[in-house]
Protein backbone atom coordinates (compact mmCIF):
# COMPACT_ATOMS: atom_id res chain seq x y z
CA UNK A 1 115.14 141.44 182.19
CA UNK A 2 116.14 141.24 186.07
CA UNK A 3 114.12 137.68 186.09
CA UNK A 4 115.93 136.20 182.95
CA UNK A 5 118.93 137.31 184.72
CA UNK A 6 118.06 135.42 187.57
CA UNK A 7 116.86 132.42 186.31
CA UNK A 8 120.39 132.43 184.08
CA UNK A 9 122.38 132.74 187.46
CA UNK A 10 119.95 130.13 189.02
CA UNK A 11 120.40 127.52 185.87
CA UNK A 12 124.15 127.85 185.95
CA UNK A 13 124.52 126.99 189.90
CA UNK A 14 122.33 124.23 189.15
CA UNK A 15 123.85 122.63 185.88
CA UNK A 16 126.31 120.66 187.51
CA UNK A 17 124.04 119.19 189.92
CA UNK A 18 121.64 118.10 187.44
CA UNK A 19 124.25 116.61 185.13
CA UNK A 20 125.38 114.02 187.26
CA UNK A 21 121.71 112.48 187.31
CA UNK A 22 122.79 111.53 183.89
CA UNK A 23 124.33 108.34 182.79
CA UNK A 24 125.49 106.59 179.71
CA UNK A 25 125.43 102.53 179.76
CA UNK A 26 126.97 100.33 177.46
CA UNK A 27 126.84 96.29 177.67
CA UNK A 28 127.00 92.93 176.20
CA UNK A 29 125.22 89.72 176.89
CA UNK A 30 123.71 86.86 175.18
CA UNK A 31 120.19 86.94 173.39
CA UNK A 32 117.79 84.06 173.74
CA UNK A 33 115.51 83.81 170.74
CA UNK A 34 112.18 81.73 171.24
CA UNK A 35 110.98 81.14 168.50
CA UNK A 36 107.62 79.41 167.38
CA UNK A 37 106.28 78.59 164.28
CA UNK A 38 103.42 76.13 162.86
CA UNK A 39 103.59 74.44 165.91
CA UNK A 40 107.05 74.04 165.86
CA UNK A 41 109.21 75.37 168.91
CA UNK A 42 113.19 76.07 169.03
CA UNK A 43 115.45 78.34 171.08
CA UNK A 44 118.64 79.86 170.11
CA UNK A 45 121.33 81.76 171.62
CA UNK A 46 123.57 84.86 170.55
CA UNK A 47 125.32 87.59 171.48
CA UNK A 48 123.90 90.84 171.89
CA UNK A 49 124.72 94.40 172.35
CA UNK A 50 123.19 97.33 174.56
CA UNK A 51 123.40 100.99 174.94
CA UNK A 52 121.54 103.33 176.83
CA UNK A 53 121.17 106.82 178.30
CA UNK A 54 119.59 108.11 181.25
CA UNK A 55 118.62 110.25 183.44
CA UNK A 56 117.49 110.36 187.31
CA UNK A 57 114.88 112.74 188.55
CA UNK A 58 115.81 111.46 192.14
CA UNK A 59 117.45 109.30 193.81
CA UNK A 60 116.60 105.68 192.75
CA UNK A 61 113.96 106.77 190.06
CA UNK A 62 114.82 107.45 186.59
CA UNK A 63 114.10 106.89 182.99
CA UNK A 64 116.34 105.39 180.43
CA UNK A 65 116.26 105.39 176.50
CA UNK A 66 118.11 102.41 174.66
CA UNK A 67 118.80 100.70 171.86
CA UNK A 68 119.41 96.76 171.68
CA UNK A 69 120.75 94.24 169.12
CA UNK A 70 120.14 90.75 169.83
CA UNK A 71 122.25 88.91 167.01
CA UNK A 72 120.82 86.62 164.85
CA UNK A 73 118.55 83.27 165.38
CA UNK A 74 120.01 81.00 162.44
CA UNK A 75 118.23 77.57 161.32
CA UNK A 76 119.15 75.44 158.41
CA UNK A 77 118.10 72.03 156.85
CA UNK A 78 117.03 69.96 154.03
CA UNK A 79 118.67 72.52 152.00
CA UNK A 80 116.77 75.46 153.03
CA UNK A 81 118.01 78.37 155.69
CA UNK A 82 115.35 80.95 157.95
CA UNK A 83 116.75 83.22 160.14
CA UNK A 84 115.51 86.15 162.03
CA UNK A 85 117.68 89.52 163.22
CA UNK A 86 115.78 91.20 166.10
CA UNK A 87 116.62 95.50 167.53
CA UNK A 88 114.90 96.79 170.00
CA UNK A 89 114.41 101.00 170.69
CA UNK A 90 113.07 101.43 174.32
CA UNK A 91 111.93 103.69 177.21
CA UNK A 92 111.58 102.85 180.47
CA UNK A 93 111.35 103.59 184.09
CA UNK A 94 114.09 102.60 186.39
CA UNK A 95 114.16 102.15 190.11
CA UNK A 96 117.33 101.00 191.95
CA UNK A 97 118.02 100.60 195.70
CA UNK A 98 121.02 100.38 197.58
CA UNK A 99 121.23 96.84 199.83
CA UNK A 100 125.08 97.58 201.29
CA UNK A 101 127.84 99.90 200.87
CA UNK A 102 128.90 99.51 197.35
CA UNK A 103 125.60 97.55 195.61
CA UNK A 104 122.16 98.15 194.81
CA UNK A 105 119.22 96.15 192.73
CA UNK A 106 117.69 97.18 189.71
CA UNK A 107 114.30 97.07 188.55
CA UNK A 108 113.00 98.32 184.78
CA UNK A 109 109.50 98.46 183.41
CA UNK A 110 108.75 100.16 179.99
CA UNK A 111 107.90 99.99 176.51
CA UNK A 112 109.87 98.46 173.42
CA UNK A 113 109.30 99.18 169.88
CA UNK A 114 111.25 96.10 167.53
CA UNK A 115 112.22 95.78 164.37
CA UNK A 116 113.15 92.21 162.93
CA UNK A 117 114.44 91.34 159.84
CA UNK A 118 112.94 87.78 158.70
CA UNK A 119 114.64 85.93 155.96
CA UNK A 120 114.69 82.93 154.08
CA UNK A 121 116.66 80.99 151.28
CA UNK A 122 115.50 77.52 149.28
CA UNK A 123 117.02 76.40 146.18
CA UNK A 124 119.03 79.53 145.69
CA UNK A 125 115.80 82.10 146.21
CA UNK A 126 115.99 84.44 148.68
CA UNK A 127 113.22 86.74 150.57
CA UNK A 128 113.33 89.20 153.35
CA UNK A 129 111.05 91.12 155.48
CA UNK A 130 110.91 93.18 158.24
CA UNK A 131 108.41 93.07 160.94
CA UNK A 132 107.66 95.64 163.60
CA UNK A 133 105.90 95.21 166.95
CA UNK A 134 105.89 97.28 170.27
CA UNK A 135 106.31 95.08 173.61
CA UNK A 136 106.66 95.40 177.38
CA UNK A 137 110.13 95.52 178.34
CA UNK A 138 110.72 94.29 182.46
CA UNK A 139 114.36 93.73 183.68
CA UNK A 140 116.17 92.82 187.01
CA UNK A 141 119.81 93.49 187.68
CA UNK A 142 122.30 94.73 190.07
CA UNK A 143 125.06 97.18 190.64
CA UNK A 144 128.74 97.63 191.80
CA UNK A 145 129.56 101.17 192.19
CA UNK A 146 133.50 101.48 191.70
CA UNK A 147 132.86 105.20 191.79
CA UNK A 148 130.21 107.55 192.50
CA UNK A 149 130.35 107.82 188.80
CA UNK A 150 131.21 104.45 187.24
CA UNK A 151 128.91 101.35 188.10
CA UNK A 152 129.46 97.76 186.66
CA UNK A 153 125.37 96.40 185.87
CA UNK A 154 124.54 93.05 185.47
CA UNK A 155 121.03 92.91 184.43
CA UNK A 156 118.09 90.44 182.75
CA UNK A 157 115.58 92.23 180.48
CA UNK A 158 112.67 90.05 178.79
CA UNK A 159 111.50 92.01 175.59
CA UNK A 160 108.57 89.70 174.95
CA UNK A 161 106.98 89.19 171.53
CA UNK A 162 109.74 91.25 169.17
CA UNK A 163 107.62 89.94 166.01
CA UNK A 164 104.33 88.11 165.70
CA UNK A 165 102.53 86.91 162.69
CA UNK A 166 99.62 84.19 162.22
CA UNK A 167 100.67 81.74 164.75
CA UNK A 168 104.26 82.63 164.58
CA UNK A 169 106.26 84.51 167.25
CA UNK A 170 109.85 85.54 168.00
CA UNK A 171 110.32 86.18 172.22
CA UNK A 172 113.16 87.47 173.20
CA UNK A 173 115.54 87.53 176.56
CA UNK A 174 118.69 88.60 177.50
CA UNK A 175 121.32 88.24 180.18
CA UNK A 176 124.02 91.45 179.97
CA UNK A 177 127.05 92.97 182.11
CA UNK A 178 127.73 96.49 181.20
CA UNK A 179 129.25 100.00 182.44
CA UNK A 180 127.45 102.80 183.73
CA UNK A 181 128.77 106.18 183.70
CA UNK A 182 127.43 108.82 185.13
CA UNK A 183 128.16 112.89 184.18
């Protein structure tokens, strides 16, 4: 009983120090889609939304958990209309160093698990499916701390291969600016 006790006490004087290793992020950028397909290449552009949470065993090394949706890639012609609606889940390890007062770089390597809804529409017939496919995630950014608690992030994340088939493959990229709170 006297060691429950203590670890209790010991767990209560620590809680606040390991909460603020935690963060919350949420951004917007724009998506590029790459998409290839019988031969055929095309890129698109849209906007897409990010949010993560985190948490830092140190300083400058952490792990983050996230969830990404990367809009829509959208082609039409000759009366028929494909498009393709990429998400991303993912994990990965995060390292970020200061380089002056206020600023630091960003660096992310991990694993992302996507799910993209493929569609298609020709003389009035419709058909859907949804493909899933795991990927390396690797990102760059930077950081403005306003506060030892609130950062703004600007970062670039390639997801890779969201969906692959026989010869057919959706990459994707993206460019965001976010918030990161930390508690």
């Amino acid at each position: 009983m006297k060691k429950v006790l203590i670890a209790l006490i010991a767990t209560a004087f620590a809680a606040p120090a390991f909460a603020a290793d935690n963060y919350v992020s949420a951004s917007v950028g724009r998506a590029k889609h790459k998409l290839e397909a019988d031969g055929a290449k095309m890129s698109e552009k849209d906007t897409s939304f990010k949010a993560a949470v985190g948490h830092n065993f140190m300083p400058g090394v952490g792990v983050e958990l996230g969830y990404v949706n990367f809009g829509e890639t959208r082609v039409s012609g000759g009366g028929a209309t494909a498009w393709a609606k990429p998400k991303s889940l993912y994990a990965a390890v995060v390292g970020e160093v200061p380089v002056a007062d206020k600023f630091s770089v960003l660096g992310k390597l991990g694993v992302a698990r996507s799910s993209t809804e493929i569609g298609g529409s020709i003389g009035g017939v419709t058909q859907t499916a949804k493909e899933k496919d795991t990927s390396a995630v690797i990102g760059l950014g930077a950081a403005y701390a306003f506060t030892d608690a609130v950062k703004l992030v600007a970062e670039y994340e390639n997801f890779g291969k969201v969906a692959k088939g026989e010869g057919d493959s959706l990459k994707v990229d993206q460019v965001s600016v976010g918030l990161r709170v930390a508690f």
